[in-house]
ModelCIF file with pLDDT and N, C-alpha, C, O atoms, coordinates in Angstrom:
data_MODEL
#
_entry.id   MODEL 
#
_entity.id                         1 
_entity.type                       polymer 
_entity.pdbx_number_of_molecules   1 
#
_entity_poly.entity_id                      1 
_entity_poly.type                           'polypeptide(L)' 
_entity_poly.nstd_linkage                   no 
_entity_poly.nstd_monomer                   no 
_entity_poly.pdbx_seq_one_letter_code       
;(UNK)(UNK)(UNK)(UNK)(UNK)(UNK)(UNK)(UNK)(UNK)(UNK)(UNK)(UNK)(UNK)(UNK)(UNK)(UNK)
(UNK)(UNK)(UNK)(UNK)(UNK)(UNK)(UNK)(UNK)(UNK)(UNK)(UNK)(UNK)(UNK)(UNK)(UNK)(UNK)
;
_entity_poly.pdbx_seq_one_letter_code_can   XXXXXXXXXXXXXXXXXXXXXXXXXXXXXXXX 
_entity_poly.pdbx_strand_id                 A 
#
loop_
_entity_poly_seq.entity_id 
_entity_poly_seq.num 
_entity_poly_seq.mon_id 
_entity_poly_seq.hetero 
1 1  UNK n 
1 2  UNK n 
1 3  UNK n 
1 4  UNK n 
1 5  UNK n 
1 6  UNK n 
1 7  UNK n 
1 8  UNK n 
1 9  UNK n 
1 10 UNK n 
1 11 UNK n 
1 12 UNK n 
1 13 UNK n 
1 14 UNK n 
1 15 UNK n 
1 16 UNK n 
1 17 UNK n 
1 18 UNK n 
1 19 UNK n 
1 20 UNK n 
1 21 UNK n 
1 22 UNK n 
1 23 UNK n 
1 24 UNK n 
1 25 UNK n 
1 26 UNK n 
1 27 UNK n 
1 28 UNK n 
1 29 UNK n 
1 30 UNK n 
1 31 UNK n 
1 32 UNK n 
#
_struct_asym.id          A 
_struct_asym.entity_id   1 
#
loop_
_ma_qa_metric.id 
_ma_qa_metric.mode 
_ma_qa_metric.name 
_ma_qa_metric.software_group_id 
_ma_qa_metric.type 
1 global pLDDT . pLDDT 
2 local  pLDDT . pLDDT 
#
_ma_qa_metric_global.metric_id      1 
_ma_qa_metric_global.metric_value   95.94 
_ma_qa_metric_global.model_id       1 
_ma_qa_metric_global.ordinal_id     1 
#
loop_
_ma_qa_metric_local.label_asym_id 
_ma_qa_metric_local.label_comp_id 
_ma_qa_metric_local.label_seq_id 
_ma_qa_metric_local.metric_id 
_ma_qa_metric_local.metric_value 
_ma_qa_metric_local.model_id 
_ma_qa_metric_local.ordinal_id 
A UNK 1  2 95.00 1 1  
A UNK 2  2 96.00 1 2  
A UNK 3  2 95.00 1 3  
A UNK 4  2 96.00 1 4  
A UNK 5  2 96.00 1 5  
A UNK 6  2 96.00 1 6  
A UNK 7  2 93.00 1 7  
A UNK 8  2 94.00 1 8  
A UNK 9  2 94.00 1 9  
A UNK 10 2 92.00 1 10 
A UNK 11 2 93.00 1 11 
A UNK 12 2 94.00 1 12 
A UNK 13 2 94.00 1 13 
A UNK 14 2 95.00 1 14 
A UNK 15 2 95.00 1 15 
A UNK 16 2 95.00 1 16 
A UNK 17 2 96.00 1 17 
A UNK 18 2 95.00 1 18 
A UNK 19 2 95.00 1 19 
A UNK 20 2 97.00 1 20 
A UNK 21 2 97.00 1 21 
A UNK 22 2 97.00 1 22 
A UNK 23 2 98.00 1 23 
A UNK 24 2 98.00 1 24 
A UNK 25 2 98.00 1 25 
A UNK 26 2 98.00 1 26 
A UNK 27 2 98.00 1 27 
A UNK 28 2 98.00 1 28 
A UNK 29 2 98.00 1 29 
A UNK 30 2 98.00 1 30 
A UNK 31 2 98.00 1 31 
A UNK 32 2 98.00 1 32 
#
loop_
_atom_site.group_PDB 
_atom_site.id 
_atom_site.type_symbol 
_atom_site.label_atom_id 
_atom_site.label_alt_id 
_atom_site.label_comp_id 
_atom_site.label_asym_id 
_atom_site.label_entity_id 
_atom_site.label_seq_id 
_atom_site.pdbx_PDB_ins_code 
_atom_site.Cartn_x 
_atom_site.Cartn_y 
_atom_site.Cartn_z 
_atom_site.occupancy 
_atom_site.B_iso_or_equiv 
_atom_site.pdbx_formal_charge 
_atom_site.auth_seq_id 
_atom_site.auth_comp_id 
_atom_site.auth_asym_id 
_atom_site.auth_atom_id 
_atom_site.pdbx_PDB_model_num 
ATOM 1   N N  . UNK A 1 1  ? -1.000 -13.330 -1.426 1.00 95.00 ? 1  UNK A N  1 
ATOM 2   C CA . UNK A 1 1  ? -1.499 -14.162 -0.325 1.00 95.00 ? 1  UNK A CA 1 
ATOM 3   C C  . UNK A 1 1  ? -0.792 -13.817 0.984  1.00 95.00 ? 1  UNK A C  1 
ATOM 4   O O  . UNK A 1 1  ? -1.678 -13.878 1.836  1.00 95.00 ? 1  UNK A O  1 
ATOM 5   N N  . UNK A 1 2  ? 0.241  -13.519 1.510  1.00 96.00 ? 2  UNK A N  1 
ATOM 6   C CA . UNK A 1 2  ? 1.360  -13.057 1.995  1.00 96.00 ? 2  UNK A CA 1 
ATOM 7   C C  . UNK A 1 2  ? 0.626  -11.946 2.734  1.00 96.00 ? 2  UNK A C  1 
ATOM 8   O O  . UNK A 1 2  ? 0.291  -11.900 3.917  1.00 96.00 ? 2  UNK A O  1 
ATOM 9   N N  . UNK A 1 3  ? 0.487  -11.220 1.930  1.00 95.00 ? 3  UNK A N  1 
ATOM 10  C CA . UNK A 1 3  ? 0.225  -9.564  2.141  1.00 95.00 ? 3  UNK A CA 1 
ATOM 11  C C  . UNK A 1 3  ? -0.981 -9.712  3.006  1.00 95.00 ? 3  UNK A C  1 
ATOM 12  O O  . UNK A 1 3  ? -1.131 -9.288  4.152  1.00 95.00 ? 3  UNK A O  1 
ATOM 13  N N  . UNK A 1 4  ? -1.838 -10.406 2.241  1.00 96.00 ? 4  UNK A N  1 
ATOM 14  C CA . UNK A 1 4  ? -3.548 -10.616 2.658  1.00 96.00 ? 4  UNK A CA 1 
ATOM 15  C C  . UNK A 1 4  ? -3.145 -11.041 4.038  1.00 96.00 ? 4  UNK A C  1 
ATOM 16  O O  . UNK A 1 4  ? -3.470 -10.341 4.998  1.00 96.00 ? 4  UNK A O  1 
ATOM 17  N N  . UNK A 1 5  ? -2.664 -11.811 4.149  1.00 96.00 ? 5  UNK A N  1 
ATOM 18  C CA . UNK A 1 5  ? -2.456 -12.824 5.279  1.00 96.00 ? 5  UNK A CA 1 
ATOM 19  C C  . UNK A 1 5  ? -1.752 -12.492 6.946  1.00 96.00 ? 5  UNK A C  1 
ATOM 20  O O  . UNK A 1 5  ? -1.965 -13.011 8.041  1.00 96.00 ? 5  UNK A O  1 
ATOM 21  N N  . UNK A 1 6  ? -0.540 -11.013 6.342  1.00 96.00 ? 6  UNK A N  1 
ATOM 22  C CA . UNK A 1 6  ? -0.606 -10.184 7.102  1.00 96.00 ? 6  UNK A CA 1 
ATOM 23  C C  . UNK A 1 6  ? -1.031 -8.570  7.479  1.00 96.00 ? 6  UNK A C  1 
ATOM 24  O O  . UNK A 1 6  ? -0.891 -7.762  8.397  1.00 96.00 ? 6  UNK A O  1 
ATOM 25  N N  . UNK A 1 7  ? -1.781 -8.692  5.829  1.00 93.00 ? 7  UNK A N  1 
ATOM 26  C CA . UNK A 1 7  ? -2.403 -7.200  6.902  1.00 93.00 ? 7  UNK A CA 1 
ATOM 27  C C  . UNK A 1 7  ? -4.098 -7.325  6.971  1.00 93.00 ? 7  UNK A C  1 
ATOM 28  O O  . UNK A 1 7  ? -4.959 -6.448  6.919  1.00 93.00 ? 7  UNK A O  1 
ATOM 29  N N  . UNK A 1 8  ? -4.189 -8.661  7.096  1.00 94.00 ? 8  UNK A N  1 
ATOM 30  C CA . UNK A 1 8  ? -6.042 -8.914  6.887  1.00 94.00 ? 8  UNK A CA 1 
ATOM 31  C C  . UNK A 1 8  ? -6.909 -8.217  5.891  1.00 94.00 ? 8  UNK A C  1 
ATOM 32  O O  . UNK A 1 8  ? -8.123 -8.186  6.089  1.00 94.00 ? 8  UNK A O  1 
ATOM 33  N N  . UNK A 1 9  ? -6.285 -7.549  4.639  1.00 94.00 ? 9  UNK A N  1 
ATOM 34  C CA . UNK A 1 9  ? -6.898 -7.022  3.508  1.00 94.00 ? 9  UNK A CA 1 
ATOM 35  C C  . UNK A 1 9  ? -6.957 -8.174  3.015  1.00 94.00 ? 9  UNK A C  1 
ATOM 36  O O  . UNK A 1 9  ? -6.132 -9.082  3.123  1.00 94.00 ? 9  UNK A O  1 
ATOM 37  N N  . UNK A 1 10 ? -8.317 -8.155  2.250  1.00 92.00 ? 10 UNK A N  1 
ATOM 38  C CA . UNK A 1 10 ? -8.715 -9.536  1.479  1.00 92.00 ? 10 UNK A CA 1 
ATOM 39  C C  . UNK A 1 10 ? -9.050 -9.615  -0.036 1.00 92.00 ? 10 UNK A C  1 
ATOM 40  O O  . UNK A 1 10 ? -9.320 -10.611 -0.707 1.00 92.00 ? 10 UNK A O  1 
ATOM 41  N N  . UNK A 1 11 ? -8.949 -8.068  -0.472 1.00 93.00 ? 11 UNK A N  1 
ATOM 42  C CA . UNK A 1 11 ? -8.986 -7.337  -2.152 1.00 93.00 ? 11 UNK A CA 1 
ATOM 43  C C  . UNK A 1 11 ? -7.733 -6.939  -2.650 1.00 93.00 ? 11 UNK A C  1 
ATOM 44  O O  . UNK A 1 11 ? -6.897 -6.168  -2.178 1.00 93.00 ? 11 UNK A O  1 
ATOM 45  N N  . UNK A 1 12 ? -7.745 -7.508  -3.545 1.00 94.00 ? 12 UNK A N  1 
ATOM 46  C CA . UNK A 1 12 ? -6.434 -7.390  -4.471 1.00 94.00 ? 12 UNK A CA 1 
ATOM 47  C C  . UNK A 1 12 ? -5.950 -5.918  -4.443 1.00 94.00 ? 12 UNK A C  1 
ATOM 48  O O  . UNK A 1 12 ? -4.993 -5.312  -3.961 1.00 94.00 ? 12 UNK A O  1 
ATOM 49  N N  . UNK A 1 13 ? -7.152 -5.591  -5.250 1.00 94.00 ? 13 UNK A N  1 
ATOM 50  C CA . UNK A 1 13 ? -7.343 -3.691  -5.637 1.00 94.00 ? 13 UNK A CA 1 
ATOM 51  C C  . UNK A 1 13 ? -6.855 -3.260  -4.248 1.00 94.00 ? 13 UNK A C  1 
ATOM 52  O O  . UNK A 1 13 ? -5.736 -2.765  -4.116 1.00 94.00 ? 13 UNK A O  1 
ATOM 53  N N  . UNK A 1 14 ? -7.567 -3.418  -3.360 1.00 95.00 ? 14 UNK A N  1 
ATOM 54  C CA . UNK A 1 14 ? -7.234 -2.445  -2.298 1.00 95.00 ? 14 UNK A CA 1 
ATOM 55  C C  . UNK A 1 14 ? -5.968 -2.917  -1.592 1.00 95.00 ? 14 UNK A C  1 
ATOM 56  O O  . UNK A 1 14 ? -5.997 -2.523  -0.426 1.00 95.00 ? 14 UNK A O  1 
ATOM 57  N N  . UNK A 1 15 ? -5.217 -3.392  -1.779 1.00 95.00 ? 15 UNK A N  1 
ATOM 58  C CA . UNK A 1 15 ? -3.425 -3.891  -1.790 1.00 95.00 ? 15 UNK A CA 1 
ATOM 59  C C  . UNK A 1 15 ? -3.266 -2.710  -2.248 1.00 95.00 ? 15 UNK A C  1 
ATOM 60  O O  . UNK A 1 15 ? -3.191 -1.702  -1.546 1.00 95.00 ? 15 UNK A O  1 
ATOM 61  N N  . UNK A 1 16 ? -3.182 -2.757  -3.832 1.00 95.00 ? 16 UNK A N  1 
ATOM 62  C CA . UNK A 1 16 ? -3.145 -1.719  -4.631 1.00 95.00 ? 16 UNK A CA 1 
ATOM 63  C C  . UNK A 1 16 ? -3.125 -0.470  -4.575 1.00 95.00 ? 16 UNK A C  1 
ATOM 64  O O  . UNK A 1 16 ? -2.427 0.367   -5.148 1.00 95.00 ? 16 UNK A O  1 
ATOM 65  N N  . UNK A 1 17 ? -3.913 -0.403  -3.869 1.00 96.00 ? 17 UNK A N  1 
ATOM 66  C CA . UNK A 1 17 ? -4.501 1.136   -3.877 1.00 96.00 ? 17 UNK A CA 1 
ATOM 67  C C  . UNK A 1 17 ? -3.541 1.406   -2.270 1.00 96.00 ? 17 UNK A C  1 
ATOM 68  O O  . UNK A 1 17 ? -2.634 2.203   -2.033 1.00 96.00 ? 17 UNK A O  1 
ATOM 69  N N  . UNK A 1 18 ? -4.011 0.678   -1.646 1.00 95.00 ? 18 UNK A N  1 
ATOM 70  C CA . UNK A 1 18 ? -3.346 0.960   -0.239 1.00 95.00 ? 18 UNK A CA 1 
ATOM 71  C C  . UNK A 1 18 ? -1.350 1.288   -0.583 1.00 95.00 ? 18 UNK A C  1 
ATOM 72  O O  . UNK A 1 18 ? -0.722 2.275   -0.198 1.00 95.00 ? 18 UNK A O  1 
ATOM 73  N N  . UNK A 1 19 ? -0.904 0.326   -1.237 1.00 95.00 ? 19 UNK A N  1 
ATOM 74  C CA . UNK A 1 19 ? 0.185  0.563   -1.711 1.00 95.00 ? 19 UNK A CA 1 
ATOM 75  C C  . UNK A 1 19 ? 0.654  1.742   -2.629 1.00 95.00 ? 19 UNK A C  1 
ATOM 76  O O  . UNK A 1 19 ? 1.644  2.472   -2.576 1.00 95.00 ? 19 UNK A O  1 
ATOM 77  N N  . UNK A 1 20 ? -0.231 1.682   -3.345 1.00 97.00 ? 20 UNK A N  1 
ATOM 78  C CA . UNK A 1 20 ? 0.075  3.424   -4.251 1.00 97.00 ? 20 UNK A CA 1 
ATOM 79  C C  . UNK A 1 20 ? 0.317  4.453   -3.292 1.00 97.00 ? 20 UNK A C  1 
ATOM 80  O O  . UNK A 1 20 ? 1.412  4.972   -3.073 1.00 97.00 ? 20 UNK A O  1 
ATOM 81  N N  . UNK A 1 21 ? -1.300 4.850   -2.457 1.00 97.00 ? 21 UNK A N  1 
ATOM 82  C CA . UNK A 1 21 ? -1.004 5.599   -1.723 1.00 97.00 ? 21 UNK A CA 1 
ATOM 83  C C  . UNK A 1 21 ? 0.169  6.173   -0.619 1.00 97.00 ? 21 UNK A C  1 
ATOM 84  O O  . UNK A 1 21 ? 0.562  7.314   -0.375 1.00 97.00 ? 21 UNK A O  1 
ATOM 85  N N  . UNK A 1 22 ? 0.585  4.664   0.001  1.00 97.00 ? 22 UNK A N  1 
ATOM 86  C CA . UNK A 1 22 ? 1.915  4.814   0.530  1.00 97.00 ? 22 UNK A CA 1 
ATOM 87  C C  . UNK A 1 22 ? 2.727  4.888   -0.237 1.00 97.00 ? 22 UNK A C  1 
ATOM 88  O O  . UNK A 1 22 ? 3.757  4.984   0.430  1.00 97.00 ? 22 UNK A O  1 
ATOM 89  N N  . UNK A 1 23 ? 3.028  4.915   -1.452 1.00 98.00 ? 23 UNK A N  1 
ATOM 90  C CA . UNK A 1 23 ? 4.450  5.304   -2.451 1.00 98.00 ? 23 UNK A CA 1 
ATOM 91  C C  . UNK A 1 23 ? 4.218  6.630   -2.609 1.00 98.00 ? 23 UNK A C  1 
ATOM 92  O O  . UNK A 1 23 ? 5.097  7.468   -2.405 1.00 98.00 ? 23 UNK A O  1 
ATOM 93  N N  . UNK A 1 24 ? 2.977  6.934   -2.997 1.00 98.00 ? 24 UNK A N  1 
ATOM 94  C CA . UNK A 1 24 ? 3.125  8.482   -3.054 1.00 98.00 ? 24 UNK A CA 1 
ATOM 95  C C  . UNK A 1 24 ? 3.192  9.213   -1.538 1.00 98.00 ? 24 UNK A C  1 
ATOM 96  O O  . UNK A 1 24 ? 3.191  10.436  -1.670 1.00 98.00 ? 24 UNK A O  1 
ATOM 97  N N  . UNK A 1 25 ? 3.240  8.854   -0.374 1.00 98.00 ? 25 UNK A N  1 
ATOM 98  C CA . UNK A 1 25 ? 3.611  9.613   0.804  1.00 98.00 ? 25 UNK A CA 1 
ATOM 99  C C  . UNK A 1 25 ? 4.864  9.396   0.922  1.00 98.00 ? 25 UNK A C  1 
ATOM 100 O O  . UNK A 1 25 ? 5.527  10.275  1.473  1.00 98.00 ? 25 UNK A O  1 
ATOM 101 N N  . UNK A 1 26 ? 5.577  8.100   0.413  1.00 98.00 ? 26 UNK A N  1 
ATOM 102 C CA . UNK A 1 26 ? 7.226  8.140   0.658  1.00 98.00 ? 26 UNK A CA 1 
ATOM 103 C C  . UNK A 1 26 ? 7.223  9.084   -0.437 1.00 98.00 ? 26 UNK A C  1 
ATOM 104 O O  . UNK A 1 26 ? 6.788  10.162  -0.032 1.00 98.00 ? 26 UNK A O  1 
ATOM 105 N N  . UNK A 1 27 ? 7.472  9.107   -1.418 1.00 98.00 ? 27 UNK A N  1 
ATOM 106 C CA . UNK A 1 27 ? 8.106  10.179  -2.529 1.00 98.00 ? 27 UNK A CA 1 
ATOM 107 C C  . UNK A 1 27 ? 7.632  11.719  -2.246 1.00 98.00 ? 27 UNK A C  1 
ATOM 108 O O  . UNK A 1 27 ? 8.278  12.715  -2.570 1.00 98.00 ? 27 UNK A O  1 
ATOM 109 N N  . UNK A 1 28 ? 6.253  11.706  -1.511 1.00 98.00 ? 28 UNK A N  1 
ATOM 110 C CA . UNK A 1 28 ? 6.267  13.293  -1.033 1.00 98.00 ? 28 UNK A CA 1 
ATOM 111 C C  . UNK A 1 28 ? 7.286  13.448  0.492  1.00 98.00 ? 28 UNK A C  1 
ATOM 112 O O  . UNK A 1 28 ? 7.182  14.485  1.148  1.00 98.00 ? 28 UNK A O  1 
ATOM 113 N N  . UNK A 1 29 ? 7.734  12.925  0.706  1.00 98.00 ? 29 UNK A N  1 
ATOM 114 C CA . UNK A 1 29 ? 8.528  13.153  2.108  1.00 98.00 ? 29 UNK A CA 1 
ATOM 115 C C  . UNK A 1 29 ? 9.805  13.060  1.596  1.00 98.00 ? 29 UNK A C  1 
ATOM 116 O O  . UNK A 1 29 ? 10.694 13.691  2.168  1.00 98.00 ? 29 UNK A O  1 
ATOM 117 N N  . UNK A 1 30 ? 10.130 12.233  0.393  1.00 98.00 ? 30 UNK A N  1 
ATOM 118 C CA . UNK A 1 30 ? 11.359 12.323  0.574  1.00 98.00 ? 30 UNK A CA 1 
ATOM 119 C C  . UNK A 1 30 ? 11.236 13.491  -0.964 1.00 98.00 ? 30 UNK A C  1 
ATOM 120 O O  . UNK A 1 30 ? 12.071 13.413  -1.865 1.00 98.00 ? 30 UNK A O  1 
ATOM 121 N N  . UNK A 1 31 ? 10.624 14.019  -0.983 1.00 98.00 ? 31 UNK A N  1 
ATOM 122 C CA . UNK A 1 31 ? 10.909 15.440  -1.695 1.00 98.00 ? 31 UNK A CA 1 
ATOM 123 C C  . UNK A 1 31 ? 11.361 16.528  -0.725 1.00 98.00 ? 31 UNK A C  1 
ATOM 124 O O  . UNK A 1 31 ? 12.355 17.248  -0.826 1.00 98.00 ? 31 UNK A O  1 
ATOM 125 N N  . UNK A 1 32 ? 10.232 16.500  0.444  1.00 98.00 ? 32 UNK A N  1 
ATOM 126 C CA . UNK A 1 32 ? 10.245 17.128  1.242  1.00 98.00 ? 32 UNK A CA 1 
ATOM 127 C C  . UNK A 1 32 ? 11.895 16.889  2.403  1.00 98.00 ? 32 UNK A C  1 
ATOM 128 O O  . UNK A 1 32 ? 12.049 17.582  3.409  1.00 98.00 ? 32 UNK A O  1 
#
């Protein structure tokens, strides 16, 4: 609710997904 509330995403999944994606750009940078 939190999350929704500040980033105006209103789908669970796409939390989700939005969040994966940014874990996998931190872990490719900090490979890099």
């Amino acid at each position: 609710d939190q999350i929704k509330q500040a980033t105006g995403i209103s789908n669970n999944e796409e939390i989700v997904t939005t969040f994966i994606k940014a874990e996998e750009q931190n872990y490719s940078l900090y490979n890099y």
